[in-house]
C-alpha atoms as a PDB file:
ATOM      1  CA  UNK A   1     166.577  90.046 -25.588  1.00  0.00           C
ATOM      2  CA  UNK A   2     163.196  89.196 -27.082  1.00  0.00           C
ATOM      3  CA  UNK A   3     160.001  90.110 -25.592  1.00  0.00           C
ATOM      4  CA  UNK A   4     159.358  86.683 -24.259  1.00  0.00           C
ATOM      5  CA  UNK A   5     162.677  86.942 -22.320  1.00  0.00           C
ATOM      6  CA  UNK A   6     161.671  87.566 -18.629  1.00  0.00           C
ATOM      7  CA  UNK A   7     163.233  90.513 -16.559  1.00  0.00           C
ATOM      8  CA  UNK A   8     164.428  90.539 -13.491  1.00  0.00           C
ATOM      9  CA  UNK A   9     165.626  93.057 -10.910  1.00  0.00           C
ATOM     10  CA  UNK A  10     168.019  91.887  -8.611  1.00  0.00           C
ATOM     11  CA  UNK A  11     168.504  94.330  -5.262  1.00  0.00           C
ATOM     12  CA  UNK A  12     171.375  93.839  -3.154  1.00  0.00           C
ATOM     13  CA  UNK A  13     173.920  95.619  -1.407  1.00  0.00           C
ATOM     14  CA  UNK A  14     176.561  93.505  -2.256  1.00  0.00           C
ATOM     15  CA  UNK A  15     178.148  93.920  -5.405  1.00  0.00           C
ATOM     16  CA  UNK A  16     180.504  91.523  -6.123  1.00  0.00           C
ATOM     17  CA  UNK A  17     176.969  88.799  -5.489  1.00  0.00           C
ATOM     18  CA  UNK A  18     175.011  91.160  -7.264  1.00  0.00           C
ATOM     19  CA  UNK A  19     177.769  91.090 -10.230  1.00  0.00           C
ATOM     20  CA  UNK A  20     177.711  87.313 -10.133  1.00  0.00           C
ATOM     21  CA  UNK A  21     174.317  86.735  -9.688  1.00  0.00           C
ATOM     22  CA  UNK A  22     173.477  89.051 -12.267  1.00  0.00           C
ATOM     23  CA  UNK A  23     176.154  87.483 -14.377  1.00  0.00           C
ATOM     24  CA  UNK A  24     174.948  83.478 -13.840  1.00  0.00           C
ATOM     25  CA  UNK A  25     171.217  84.710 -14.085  1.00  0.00           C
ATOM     26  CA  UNK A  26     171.928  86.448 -17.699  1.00  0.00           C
ATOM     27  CA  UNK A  27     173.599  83.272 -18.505  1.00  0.00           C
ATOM     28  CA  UNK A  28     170.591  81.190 -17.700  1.00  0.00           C
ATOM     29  CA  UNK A  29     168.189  83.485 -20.250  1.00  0.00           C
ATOM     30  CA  UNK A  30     167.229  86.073 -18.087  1.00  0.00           C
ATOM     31  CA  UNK A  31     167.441  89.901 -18.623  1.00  0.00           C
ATOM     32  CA  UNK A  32     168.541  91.176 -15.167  1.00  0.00           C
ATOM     33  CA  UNK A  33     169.293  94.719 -13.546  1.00  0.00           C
ATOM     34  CA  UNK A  34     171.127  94.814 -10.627  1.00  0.00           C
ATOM     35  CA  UNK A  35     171.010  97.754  -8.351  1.00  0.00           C
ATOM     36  CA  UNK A  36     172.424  98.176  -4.713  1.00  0.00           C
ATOM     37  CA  UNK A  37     169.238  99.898  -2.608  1.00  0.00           C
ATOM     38  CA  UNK A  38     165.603 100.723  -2.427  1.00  0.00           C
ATOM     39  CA  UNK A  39     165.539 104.022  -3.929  1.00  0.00           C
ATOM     40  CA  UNK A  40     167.608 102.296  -6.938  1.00  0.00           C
ATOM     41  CA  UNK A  41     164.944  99.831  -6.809  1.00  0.00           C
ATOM     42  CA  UNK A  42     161.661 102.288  -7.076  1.00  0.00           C
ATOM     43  CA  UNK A  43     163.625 104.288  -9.757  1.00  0.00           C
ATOM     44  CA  UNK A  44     163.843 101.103 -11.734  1.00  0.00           C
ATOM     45  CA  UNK A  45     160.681 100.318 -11.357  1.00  0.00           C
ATOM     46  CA  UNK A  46     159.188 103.444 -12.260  1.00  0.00           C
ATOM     47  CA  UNK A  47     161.283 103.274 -15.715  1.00  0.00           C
ATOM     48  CA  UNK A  48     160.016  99.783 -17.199  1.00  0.00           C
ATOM     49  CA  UNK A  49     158.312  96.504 -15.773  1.00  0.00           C
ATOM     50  CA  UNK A  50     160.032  93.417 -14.781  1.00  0.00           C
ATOM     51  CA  UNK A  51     158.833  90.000 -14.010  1.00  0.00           C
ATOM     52  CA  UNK A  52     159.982  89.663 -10.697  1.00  0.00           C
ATOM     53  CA  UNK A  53     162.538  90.754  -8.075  1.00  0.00           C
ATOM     54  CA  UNK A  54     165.143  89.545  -5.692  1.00  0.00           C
ATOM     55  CA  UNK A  55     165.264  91.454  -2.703  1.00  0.00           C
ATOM     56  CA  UNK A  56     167.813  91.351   0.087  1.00  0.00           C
ATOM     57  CA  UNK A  57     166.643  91.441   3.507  1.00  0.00           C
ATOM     58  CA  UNK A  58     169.402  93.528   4.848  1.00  0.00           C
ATOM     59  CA  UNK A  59     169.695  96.856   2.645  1.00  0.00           C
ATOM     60  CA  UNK A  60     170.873 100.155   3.574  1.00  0.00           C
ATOM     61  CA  UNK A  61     168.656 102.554   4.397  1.00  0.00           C
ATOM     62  CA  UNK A  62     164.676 100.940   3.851  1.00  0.00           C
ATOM     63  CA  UNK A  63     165.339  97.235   4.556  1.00  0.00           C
ATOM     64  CA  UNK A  64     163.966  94.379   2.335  1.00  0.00           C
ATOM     65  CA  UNK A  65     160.764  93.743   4.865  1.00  0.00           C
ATOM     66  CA  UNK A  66     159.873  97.508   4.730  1.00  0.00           C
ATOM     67  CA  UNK A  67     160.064  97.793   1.004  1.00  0.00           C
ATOM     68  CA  UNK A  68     158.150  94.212   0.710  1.00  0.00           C
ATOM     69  CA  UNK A  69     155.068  95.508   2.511  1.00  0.00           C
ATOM     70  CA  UNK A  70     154.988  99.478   0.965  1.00  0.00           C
ATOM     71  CA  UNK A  71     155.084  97.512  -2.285  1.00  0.00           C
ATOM     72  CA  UNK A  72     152.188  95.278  -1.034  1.00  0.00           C
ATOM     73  CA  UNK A  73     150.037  98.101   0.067  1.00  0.00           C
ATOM     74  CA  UNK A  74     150.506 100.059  -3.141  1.00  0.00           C
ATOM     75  CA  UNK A  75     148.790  96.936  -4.585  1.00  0.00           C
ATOM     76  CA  UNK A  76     152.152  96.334  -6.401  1.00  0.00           C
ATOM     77  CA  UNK A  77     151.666  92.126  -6.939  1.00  0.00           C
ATOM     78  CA  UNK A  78     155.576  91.943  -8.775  1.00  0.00           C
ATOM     79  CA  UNK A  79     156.669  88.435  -7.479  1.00  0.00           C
ATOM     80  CA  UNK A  80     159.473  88.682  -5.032  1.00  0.00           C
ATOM     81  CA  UNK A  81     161.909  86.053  -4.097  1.00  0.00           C
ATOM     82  CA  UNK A  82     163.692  87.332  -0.435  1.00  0.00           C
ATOM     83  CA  UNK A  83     167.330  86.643   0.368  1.00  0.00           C
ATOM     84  CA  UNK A  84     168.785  87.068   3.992  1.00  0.00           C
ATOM     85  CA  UNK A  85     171.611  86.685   5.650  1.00  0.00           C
ATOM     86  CA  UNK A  86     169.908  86.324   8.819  1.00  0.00           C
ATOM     87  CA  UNK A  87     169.115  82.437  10.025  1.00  0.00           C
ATOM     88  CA  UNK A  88     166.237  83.548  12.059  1.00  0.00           C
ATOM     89  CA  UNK A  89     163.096  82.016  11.095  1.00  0.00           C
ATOM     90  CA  UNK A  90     161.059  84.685  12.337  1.00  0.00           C
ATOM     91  CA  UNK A  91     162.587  87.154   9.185  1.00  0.00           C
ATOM     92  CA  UNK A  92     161.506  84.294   6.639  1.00  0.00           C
ATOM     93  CA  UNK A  93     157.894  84.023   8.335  1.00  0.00           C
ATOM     94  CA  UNK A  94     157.613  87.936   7.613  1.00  0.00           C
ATOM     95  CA  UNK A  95     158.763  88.411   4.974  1.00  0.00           C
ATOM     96  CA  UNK A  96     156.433  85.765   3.388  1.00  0.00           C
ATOM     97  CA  UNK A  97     153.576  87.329   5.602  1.00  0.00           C
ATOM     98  CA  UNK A  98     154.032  90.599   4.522  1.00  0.00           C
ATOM     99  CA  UNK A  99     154.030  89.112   0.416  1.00  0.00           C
ATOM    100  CA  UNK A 100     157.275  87.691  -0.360  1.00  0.00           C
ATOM    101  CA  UNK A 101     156.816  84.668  -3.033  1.00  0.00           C
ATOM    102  CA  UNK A 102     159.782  82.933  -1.862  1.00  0.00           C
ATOM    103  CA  UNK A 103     162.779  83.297   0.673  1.00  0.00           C
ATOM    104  CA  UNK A 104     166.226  81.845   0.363  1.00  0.00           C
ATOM    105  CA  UNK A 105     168.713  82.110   3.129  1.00  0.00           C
ATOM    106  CA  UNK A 106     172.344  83.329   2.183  1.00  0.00           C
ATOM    107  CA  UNK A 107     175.287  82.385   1.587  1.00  0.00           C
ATOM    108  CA  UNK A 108     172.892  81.621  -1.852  1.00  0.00           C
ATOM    109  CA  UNK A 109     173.387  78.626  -4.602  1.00  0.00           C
ATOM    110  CA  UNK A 110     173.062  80.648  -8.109  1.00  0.00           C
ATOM    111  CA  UNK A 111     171.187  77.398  -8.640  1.00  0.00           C
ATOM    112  CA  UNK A 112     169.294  77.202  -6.377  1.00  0.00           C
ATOM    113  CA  UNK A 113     168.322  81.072  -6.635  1.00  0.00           C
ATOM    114  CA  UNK A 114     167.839  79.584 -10.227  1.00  0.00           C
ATOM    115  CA  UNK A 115     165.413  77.382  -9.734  1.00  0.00           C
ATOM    116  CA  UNK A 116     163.471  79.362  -7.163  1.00  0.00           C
ATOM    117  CA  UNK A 117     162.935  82.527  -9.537  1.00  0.00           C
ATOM    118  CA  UNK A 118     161.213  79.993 -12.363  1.00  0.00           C
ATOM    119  CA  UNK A 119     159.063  78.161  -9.861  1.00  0.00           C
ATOM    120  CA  UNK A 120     157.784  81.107  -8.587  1.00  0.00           C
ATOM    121  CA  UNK A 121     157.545  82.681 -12.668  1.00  0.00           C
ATOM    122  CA  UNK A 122     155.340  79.480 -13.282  1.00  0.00           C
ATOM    123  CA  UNK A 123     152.660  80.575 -10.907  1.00  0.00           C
ATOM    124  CA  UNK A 124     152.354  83.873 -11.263  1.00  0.00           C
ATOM    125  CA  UNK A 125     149.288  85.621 -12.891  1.00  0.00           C
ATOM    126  CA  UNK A 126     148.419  85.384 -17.063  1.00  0.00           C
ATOM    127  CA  UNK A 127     150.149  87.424 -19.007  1.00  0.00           C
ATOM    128  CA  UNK A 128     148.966  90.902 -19.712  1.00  0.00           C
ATOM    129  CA  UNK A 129     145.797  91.359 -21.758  1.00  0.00           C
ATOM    130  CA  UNK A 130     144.305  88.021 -20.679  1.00  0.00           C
ATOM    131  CA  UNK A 131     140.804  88.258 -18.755  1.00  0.00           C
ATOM    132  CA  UNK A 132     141.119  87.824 -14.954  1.00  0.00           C
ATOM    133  CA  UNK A 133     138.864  84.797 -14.440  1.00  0.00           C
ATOM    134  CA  UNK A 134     138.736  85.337 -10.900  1.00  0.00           C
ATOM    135  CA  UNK A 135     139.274  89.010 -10.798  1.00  0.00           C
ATOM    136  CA  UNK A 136     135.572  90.209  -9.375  1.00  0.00           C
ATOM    137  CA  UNK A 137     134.129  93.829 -10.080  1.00  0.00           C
ATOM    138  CA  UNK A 138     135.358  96.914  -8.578  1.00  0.00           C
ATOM    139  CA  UNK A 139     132.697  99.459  -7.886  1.00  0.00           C
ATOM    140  CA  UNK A 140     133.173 103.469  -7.552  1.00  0.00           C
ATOM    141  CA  UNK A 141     130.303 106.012  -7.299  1.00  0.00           C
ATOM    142  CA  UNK A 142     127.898 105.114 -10.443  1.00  0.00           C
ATOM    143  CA  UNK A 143     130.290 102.883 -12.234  1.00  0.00           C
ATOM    144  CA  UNK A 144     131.498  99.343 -12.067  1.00  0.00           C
ATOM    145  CA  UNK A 145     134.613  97.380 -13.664  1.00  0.00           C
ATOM    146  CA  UNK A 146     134.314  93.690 -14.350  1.00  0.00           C
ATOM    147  CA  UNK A 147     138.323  92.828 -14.479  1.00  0.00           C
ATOM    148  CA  UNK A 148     137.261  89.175 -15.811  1.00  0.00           C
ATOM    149  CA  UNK A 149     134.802  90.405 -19.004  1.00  0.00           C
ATOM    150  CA  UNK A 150     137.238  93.831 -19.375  1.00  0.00           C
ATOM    151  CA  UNK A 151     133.583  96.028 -19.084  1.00  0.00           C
ATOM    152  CA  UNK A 152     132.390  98.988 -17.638  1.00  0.00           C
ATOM    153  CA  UNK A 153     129.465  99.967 -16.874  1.00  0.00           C
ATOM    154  CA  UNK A 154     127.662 103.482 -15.605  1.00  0.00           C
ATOM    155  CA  UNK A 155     124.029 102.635 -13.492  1.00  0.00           C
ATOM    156  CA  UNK A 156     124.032  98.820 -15.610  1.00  0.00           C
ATOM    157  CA  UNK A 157     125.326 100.815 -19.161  1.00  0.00           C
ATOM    158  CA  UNK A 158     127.617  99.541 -21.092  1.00  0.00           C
ATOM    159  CA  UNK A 159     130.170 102.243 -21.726  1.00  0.00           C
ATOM    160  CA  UNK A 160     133.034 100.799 -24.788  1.00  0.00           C
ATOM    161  CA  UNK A 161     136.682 100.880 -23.559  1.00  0.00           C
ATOM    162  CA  UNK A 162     139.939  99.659 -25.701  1.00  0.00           C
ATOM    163  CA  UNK A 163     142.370  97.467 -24.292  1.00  0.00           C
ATOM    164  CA  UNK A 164     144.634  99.707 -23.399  1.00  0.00           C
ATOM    165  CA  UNK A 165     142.023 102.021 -21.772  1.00  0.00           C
ATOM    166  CA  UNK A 166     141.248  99.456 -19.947  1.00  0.00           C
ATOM    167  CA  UNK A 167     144.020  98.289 -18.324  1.00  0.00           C
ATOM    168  CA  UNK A 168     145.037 101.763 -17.361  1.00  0.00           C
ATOM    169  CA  UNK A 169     141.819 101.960 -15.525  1.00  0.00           C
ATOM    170  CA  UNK A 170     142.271  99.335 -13.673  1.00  0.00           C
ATOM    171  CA  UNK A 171     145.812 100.228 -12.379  1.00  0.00           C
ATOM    172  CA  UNK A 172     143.846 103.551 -11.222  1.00  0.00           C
ATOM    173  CA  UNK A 173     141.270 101.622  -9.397  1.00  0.00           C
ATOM    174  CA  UNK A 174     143.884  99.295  -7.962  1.00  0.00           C
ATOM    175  CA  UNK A 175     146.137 102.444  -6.759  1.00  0.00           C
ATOM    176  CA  UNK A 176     143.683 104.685  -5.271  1.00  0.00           C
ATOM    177  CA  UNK A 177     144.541 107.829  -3.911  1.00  0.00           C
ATOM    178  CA  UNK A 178     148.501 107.199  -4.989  1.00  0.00           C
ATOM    179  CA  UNK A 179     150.543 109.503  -6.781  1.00  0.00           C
ATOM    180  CA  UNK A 180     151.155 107.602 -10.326  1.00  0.00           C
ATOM    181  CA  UNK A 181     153.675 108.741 -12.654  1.00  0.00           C
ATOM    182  CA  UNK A 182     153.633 108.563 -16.693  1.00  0.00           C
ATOM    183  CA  UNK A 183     156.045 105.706 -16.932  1.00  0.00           C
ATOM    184  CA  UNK A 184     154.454 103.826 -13.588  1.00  0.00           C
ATOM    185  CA  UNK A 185     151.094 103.923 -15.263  1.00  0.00           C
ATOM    186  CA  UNK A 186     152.905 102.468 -18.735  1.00  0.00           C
ATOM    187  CA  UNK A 187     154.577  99.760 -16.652  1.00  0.00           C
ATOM    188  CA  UNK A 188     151.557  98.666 -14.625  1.00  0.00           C
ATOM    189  CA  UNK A 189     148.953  98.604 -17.444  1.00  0.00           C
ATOM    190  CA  UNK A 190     151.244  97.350 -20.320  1.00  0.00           C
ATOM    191  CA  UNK A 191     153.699  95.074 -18.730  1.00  0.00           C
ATOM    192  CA  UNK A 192     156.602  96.412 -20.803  1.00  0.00           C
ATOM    193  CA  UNK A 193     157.928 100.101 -21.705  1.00  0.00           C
ATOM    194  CA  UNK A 194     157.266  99.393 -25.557  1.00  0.00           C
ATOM    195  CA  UNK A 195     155.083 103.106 -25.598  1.00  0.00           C
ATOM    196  CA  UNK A 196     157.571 105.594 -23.805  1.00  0.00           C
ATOM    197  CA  UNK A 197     155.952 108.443 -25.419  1.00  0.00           C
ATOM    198  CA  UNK A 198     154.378 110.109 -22.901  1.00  0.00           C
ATOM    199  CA  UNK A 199     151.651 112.012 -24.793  1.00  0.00           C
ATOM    200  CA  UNK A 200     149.993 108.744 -25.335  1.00  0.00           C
ATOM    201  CA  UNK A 201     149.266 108.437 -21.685  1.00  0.00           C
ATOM    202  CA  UNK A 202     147.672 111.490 -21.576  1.00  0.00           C
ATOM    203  CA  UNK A 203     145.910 110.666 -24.260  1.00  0.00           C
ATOM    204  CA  UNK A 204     144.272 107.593 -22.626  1.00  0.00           C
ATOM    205  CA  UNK A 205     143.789 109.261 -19.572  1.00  0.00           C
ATOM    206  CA  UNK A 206     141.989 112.514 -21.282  1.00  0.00           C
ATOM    207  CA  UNK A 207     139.536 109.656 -22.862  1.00  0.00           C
ATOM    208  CA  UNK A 208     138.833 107.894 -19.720  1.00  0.00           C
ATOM    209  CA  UNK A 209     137.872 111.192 -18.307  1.00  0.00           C
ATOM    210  CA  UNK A 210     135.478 111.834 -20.681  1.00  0.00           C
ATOM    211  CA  UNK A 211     134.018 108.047 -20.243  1.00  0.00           C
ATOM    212  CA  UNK A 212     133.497 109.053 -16.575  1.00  0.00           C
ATOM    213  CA  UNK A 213     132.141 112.490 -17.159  1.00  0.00           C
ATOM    214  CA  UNK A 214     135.304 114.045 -15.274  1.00  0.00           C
ATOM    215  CA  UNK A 215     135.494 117.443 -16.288  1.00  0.00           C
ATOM    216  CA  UNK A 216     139.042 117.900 -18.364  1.00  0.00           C
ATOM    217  CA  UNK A 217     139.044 121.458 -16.730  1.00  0.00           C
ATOM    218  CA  UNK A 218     138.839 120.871 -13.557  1.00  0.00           C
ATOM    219  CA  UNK A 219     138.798 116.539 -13.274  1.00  0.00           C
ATOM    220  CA  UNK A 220     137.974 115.012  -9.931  1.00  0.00           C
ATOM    221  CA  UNK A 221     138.319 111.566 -10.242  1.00  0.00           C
ATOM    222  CA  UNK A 222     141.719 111.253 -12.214  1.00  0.00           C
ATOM    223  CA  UNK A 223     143.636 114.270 -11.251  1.00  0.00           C
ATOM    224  CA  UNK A 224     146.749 115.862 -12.225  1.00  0.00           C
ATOM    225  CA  UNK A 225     149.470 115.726 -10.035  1.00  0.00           C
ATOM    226  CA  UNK A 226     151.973 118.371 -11.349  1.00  0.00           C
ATOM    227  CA  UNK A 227     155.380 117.162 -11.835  1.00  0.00           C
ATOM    228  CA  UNK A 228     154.173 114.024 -11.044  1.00  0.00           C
ATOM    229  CA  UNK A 229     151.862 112.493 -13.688  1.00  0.00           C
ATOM    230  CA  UNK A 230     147.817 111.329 -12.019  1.00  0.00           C
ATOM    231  CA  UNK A 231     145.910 110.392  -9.148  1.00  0.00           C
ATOM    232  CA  UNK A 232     142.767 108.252  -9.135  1.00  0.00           C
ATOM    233  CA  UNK A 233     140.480 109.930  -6.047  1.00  0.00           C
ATOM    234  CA  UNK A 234     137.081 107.664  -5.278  1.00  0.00           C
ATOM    235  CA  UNK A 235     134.330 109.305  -6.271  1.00  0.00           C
ATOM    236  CA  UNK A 236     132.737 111.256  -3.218  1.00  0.00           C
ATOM    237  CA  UNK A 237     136.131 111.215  -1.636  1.00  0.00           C
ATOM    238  CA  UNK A 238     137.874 115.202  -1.199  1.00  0.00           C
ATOM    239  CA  UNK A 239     141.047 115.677  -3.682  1.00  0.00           C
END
């Protein structure tokens, strides 16, 4: 699969749907993962980025609705199409209040499930790296981020970021006060897991620090989490 070749990850408990959806969706230029519950789901996501998911309603352990909404308040935006077994409109009104992008009842048409997933792929936000026309300025302690002109500034200074320093910053700012690991922060900010190597993170984080005047000894603003990877804490705010 090229990089242009969107990925999906398909969560259901089923697996002989899950094979052939997985199968039909691969078929229909897709790269797909298929996995059978939430924690499945979170471990995938914390290894790589994917376009969008499909998310049963009825899982074991942390049903589709509750995983929908932690998603949603982690500031996660990753489209998700819904599928239920249920008829009740009630679970498709939910689900779409609580974020969902789409719902589709089951038993599901592979076409139709088809045609949902690139509808909803054709309104989703740019692609990484372009500005965020509508995207406002986020504003903590001395500093602000413009997310449309990619600039920071300290008390109306310009301060210089990269690209990548950028984006990375705002996944921090977007996350606040969540645990974020290595390959989380390389998903969010980059869109893909071409950079595995973990010492570049740390790299980009030690920088941002020293934009922000953190102290690398003892940082309050981006922490270290051990065994985790980093935290962003507002400024003022107690770690």
């Amino acid at each position: 699969m090229d990089e242009q070749t969107p990925r999906l990850l398909l969560v259901d408990d089923d697996p002989r749907l899950r094979d052939l959806l997985v199968r039909y969706l691969q078929a229909n230029g897709f790269e797909v993962k298929g996995v059978g519950d939430g924690a499945r789901m979170q471990q995938a996501l914390d290894r790589g980025h994917y376009d969008l998911v499909v998310l049963d309603l009825m899982l074991p352990g942390e049903d589709g609705l509750a995983i929908c909404r932690r998603l949603r308040g982690q500031g996660d935006a990753t489209p998700i199409v819904m599928l239920t077994a249920k008829g009740d409109e009630i679970d498709r009104i939910v689900g779409l209040e609580l974020g969902a992008d789409d719902y589709l009842p089951k038993p599901v048409s592979p076409r139709e499930l088809l045609a949902r997933i690139r509808s909803v792929l054709r309104r989703v936000r740019p692609a990484f790296g372009a500005p965020e026309a509508d995207g406002g300025v986020i504003r903590f302690g001395p500093f602000s981020l413009d997310l449309a002109r990619r600039e920071l500034r300290r008390d109306g200074e310009l301060l210089r970021l990269t690209s990548g320093e950028f984006a990375v910053l705002a996944v921090f700012l977007r996350h606040p006060r969540q645990p974020l690991s290595r390959d989380r922060l390389m998903s969010l900010s980059r869109g893909r897991e071409h950079d595995a190597f973990e010492r570049s993170m740390d790299v980009t984080v030690g920088r941002l620090r020293r934009l922000l005047g953190d102290d690398a000894r003892n940082p309050r603003i981006l922490q270290t989490v051990w065994g985790v990877g980093y935290v962003y804490v507002p400024p003022g705010e107690a770690a």
